[in-house]
Protein backbone atom coordinates (compact mmCIF):
# COMPACT_ATOMS: atom_id res chain seq x y z
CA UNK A 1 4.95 1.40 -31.59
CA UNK A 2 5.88 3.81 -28.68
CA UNK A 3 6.20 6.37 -31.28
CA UNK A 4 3.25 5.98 -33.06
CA UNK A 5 1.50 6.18 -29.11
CA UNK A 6 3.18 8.83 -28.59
CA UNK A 7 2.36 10.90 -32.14
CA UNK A 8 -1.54 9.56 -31.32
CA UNK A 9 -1.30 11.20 -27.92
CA UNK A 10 -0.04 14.86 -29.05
CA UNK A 11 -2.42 14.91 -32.35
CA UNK A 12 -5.41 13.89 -29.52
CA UNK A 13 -4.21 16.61 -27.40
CA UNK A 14 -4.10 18.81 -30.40
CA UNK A 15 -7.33 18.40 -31.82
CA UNK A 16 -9.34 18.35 -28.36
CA UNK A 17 -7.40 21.73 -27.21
CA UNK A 18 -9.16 23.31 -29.99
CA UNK A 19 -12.48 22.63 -28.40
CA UNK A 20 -11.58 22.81 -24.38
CA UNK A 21 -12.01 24.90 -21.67
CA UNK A 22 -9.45 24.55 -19.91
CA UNK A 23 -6.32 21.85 -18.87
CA UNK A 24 -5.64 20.76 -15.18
CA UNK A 25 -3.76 18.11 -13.21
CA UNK A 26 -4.26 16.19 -11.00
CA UNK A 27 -1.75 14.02 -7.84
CA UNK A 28 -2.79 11.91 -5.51
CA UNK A 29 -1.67 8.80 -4.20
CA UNK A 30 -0.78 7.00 -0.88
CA UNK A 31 1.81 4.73 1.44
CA UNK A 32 0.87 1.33 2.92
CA UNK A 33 2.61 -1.01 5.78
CA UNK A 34 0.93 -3.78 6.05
CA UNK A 35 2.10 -6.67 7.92
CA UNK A 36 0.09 -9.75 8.16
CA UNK A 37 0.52 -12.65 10.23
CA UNK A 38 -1.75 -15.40 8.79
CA UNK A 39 -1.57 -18.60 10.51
CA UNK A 40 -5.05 -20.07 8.01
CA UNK A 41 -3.86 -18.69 5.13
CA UNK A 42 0.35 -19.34 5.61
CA UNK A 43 0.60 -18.03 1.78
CA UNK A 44 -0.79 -14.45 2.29
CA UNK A 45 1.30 -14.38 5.45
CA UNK A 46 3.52 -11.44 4.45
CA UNK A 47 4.04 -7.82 4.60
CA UNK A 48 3.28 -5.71 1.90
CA UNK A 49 4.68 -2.39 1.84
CA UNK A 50 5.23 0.25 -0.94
CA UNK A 51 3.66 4.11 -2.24
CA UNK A 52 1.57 4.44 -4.91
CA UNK A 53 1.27 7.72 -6.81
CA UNK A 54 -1.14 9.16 -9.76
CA UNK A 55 -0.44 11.87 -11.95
CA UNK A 56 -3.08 13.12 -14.55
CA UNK A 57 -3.92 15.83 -16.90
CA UNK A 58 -6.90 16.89 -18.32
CA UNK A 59 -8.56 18.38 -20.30
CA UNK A 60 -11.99 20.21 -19.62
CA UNK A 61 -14.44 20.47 -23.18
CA UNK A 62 -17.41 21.66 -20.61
CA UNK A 63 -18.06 21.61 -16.78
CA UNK A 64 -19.63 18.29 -17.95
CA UNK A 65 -17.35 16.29 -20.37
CA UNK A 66 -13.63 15.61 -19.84
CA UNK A 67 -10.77 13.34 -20.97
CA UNK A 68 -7.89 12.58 -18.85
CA UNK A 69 -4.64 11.07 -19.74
CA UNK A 70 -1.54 10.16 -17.31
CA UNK A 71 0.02 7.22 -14.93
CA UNK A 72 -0.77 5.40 -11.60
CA UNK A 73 2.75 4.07 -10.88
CA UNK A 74 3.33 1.68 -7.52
CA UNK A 75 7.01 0.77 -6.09
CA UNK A 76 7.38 -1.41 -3.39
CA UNK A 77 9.77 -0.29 -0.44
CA UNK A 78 13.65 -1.91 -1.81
CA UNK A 79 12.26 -3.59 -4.74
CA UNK A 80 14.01 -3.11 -7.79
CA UNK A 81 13.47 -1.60 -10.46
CA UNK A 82 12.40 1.33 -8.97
CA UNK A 83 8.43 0.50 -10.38
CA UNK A 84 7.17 -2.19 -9.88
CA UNK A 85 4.33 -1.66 -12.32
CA UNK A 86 3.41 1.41 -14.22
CA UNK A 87 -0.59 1.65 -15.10
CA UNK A 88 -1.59 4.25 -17.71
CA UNK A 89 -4.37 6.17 -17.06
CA UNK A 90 -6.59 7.19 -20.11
CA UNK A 91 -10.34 7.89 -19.79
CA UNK A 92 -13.64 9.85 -20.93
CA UNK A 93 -15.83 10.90 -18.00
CA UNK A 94 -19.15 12.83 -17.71
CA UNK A 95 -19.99 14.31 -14.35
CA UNK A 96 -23.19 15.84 -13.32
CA UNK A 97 -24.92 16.58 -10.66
CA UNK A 98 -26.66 13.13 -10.69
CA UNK A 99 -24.28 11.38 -12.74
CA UNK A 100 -21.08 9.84 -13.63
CA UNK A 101 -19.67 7.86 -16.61
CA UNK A 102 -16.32 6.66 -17.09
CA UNK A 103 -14.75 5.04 -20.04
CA UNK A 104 -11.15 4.10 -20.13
CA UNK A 105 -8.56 2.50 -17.89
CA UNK A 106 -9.42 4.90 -14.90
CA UNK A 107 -8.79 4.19 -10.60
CA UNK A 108 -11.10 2.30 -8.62
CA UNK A 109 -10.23 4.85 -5.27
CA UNK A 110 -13.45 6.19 -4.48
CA UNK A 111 -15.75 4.08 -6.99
CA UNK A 112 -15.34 0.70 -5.85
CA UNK A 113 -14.28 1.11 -1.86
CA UNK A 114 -17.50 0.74 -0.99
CA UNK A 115 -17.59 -2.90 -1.88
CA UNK A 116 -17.19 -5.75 1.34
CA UNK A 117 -13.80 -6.84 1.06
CA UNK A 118 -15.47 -10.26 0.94
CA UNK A 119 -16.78 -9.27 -2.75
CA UNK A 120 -13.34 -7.83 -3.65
CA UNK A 121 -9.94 -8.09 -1.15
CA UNK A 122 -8.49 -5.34 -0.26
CA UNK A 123 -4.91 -5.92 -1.71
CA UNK A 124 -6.39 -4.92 -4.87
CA UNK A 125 -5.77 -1.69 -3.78
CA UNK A 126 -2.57 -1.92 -3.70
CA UNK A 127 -1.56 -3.97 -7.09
CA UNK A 128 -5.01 -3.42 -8.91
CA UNK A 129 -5.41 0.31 -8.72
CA UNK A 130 -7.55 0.79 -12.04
CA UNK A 131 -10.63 -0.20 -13.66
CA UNK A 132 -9.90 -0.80 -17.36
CA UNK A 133 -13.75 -0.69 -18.55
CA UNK A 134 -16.57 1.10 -18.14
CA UNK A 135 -18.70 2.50 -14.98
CA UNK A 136 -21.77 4.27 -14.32
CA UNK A 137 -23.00 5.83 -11.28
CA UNK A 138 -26.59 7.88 -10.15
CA UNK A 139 -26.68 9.60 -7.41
CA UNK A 140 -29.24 11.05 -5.33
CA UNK A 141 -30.30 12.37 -2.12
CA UNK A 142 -31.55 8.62 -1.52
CA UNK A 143 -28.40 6.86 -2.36
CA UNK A 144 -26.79 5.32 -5.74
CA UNK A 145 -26.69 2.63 -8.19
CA UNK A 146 -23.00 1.71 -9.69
CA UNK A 147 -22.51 -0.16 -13.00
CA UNK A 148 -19.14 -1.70 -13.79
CA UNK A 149 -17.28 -3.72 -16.47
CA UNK A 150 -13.35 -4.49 -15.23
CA UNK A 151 -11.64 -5.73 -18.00
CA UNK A 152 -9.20 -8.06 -16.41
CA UNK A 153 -7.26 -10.00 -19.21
CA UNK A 154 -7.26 -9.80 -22.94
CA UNK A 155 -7.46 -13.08 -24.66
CA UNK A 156 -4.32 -14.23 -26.66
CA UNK A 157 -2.70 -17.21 -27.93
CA UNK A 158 -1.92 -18.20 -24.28
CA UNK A 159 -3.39 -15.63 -21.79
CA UNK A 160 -7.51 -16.27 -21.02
CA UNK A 161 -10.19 -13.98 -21.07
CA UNK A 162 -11.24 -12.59 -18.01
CA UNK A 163 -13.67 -9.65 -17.57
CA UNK A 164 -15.44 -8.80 -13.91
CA UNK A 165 -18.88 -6.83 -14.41
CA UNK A 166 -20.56 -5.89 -11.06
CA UNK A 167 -23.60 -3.72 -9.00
CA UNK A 168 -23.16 -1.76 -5.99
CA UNK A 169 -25.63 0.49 -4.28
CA UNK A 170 -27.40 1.38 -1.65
CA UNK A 171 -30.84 3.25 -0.59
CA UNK A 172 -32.48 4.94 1.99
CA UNK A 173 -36.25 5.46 1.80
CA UNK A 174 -35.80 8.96 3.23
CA UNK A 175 -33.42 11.06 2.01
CA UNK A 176 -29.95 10.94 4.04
CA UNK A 177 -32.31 9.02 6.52
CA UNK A 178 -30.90 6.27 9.16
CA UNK A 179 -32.45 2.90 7.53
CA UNK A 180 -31.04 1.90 4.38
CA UNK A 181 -30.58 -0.97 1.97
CA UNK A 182 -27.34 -1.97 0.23
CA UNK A 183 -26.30 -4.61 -2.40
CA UNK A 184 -23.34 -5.46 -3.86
CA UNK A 185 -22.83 -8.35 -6.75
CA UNK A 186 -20.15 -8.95 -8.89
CA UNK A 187 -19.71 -12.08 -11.71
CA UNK A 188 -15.91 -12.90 -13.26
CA UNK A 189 -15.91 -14.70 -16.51
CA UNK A 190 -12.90 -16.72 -16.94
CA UNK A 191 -12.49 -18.06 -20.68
CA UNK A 192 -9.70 -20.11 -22.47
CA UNK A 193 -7.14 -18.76 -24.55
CA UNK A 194 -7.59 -18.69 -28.48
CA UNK A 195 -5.12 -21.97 -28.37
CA UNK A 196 -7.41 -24.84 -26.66
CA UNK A 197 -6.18 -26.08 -23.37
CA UNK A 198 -7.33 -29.85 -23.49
CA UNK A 199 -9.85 -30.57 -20.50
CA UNK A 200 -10.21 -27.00 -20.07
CA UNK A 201 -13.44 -25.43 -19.27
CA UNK A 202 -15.02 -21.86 -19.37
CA UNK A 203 -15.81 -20.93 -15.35
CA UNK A 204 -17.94 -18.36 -14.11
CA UNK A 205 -17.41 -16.95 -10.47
CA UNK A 206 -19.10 -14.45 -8.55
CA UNK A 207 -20.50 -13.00 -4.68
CA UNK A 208 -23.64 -10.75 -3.89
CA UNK A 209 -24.80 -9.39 -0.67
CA UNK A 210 -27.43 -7.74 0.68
CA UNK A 211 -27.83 -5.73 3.61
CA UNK A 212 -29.84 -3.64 6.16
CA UNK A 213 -27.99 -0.93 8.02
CA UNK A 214 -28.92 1.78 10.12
CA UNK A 215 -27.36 4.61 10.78
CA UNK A 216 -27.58 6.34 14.72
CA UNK A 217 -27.89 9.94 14.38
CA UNK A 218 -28.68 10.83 18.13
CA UNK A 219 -25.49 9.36 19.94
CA UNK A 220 -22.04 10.67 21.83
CA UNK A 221 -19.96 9.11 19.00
CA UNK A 222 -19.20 10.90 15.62
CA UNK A 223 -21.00 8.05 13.84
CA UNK A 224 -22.49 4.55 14.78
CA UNK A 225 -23.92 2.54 12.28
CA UNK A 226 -25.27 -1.71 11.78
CA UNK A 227 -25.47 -3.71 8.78
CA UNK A 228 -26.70 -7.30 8.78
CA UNK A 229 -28.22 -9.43 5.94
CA UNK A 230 -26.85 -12.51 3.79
CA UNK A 231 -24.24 -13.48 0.93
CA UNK A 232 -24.01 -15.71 -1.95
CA UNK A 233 -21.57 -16.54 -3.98
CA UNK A 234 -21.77 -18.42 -7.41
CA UNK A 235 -19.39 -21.04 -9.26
CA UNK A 236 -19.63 -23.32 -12.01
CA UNK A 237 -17.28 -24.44 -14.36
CA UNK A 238 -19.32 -24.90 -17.62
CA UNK A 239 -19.40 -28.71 -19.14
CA UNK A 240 -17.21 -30.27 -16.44
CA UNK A 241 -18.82 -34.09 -15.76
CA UNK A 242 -21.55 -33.01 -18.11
CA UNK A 243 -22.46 -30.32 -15.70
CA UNK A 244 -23.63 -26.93 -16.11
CA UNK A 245 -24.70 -25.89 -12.82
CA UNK A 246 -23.91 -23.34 -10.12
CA UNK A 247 -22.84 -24.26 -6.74
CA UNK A 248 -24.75 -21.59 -4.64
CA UNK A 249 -23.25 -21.25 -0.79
CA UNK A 250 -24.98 -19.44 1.57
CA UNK A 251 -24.24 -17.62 4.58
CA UNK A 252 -24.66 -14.63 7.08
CA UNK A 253 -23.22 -11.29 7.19
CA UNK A 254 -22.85 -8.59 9.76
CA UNK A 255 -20.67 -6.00 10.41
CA UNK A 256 -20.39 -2.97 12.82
CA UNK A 257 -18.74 0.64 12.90
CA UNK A 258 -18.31 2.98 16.18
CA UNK A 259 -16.19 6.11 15.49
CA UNK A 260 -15.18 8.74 18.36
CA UNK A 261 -12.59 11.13 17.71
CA UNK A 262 -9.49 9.91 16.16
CA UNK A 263 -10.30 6.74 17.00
CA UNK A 264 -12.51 4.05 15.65
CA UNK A 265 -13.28 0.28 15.57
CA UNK A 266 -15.08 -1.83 12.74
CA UNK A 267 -16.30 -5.46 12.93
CA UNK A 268 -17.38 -7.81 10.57
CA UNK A 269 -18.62 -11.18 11.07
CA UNK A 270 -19.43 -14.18 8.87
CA UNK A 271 -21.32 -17.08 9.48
CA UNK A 272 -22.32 -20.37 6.80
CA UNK A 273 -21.19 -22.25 4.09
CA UNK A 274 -17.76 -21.60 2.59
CA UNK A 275 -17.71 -19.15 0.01
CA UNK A 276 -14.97 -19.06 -2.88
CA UNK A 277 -15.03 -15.87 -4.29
CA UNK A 278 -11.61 -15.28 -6.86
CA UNK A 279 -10.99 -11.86 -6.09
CA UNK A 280 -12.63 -12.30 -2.67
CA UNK A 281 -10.89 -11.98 0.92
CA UNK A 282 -9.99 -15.55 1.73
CA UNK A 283 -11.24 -15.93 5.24
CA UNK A 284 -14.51 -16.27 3.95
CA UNK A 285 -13.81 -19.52 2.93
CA UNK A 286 -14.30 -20.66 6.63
CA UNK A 287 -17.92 -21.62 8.15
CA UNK A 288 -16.88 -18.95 10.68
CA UNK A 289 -15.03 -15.70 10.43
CA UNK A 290 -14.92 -12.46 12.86
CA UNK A 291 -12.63 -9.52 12.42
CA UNK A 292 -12.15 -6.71 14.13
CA UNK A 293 -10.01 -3.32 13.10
CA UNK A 294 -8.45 -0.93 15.66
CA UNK A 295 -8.72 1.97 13.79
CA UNK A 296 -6.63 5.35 14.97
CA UNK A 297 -5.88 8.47 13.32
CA UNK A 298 -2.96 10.39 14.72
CA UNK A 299 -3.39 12.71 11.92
CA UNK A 300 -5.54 14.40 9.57
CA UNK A 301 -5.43 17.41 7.71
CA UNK A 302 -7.25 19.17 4.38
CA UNK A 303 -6.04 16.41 2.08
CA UNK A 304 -4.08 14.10 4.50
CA UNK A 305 -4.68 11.27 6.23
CA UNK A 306 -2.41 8.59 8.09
CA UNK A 307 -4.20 5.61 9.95
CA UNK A 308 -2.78 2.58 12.28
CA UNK A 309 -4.66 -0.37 11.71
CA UNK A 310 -4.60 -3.31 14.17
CA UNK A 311 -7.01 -6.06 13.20
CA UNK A 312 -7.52 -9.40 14.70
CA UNK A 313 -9.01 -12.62 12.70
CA UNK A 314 -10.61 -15.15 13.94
CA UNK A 315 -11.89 -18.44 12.85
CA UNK A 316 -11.86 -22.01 13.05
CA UNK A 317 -8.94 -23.36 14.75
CA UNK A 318 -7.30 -20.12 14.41
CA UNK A 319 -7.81 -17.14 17.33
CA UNK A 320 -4.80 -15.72 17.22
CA UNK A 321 -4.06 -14.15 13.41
CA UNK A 322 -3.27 -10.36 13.49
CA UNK A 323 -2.25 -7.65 10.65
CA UNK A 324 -0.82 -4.34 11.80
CA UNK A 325 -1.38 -1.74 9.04
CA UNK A 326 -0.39 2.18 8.84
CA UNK A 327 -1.56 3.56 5.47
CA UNK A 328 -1.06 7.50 4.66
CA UNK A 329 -3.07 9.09 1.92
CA UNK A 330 -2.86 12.44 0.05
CA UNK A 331 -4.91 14.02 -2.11
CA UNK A 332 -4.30 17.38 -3.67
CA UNK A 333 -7.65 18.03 -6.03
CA UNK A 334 -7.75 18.90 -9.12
CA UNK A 335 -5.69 21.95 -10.39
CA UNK A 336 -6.11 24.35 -13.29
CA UNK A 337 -3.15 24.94 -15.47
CA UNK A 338 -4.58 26.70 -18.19
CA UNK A 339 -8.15 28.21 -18.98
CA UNK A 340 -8.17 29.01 -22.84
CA UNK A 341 -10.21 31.70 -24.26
CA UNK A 342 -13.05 31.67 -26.92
């Protein structure tokens, strides 16, 4: 089988070198130390630490259409074997000015980090770095709209089917203006496998929000911006008790960023009814939930940045859960190898 990938892979090369304009590559990646000290959650009390690097090449048809092939590999500090996981990397994408279209297994950096960690947790970063899918994004001087369809098990005998397909966007009446309007909504569909599980049942699970957020232009800080609105999230598991109904949880969201320098700080708060959201941040399954991130920066270059992180949770019965986090990041674009001629 690896062979036959492998022959598939060169005769794709092949054929679509014919056509291109040019090949490039592509590295990037990043480091992460984070500790947490969870007294709510005792099970995600851990440290998670590791690098994560991607290497691509691709190849160029236009300045518009381009395929990419290559890995997004993650090893965590002293684990053995030296990878923990290996993800290929293999997508189409279309760029323009106003759009973008991938189709493949391609990463979520960038596309998706927009989206409240109480949609989709932030440790997907580390150990869910791709989208395996589709995604769609316009873009204008107003804002954008995001389409996505996450992939997230193939049904077999014994593994389910599970496939995430979400919105994210946001607007501003007047272009690059202060007020603006953003929404994010995701739904997971969790199937059996082929081989009935008796008193199994097909469950659907998902979280929207909706905000208003303004954006201060005329201030001493380097930014300053508020977002407040409300979140639902969505659960049923289909013909359980004769029931086919969602459970629909309500609740309150606001959050809060003042940067100044190398230094920043970012709350978020959450008030209402406890939401259960699969691939959501946990803490939102309290009434109450406030968080607040010590952000600094010691430094940051062209296509480097390395953070410290200190946040602080708190919610019912528990004031005194912290996570210390450094996280360094690298980026070094996209570079051409090869142009070919006509």
């Amino acid at each position: 089988m690896n062979k036959k990938l492998l022959l598939f892979i060169s005769a794709f090369f092949t054929v679509v070198t014919v056509r291109a304009q040019s090949l490039d590559v592509h590295f990037n990646g990043f480091g992460f130390l984070d500790n947490r000290e969870y007294k709510a959650f005792v099970e995600r009390s851990r440290t998670y630490s590791g690098a994560r690097t991607t290497l691509d090449l691709g190849l160029n048809a236009d300045s518009l259409n381009h395929f990419r092939v290559g890995v997004n590999a993650i090893h965590e500090f002293g684990a053995q074997p030296y990878f923990l996981k290996v993800d290929p990397v293999a997508y189409y994408s279309y760029e323009s000015h106003h759009w973008l279209f991938n189709a493949g297994m391609f990463p979520r950096e960038g596309l998706l980090s927009q989206v409240p960690r109480a949609i989709l947790n932030d440790t997907l970063r580390y150990y869910r770095p791709n989208v395996e899918g589709l995604l769609a994004r316009y873009q204008s001087s107003h804002g954008y709209e995001t389409m996505y369809l996450d992939w997230v098990s193939r049904q077999t005998n014994v593994e389910r089917e599970q496939f995430l397909f979400g919105l994210a966007g946001k607007y501003a009446p007047k272009p690059y203006g202060s007020f603006y309007i953003a929404h994010y909504f995701n739904m997971l569909h969790d199937a059996g496998p082929a081989i009935d599980i008796p008193g199994d049942h097909i469950r659907d699970n998902g979280a929207g929000q909706v905000r208003l957020g303004y954006n201060v232009k005329h201030t001493k800080l380097d930014s300053l911006s508020f977002e407040a609105g409300g979140m639902i999230s969505l659960a049923r598991t289909r013909g359980a008790n004769g029931a086919d109904f969602f459970k629909k949880p309500l609740g309150f969201v606001f959050s809060a960023y003042a940067g100044w320098h190398r230094f920043a700080i970012f709350e978020e708060f959450y008030a209402g009814e406890p939401q259960f959201v699969t691939y959501g941040d946990s803490y939102y399954q309290k009434k109450f939930y406030n968080r607040i991130d010590l952000i600094y920066t010691p430094f940051l270059f062209n296509r480097i940045k390395g953070q410290f992180i200190a946040s602080f949770h708190f919610s019912p019965g528990q004031f005194n859960d912290n996570q210390e986090a450094f996280r360094v990041t690298y980026d070094l674009g996209r570079k051409t190898l090869i142009r070919f001629k006509d």
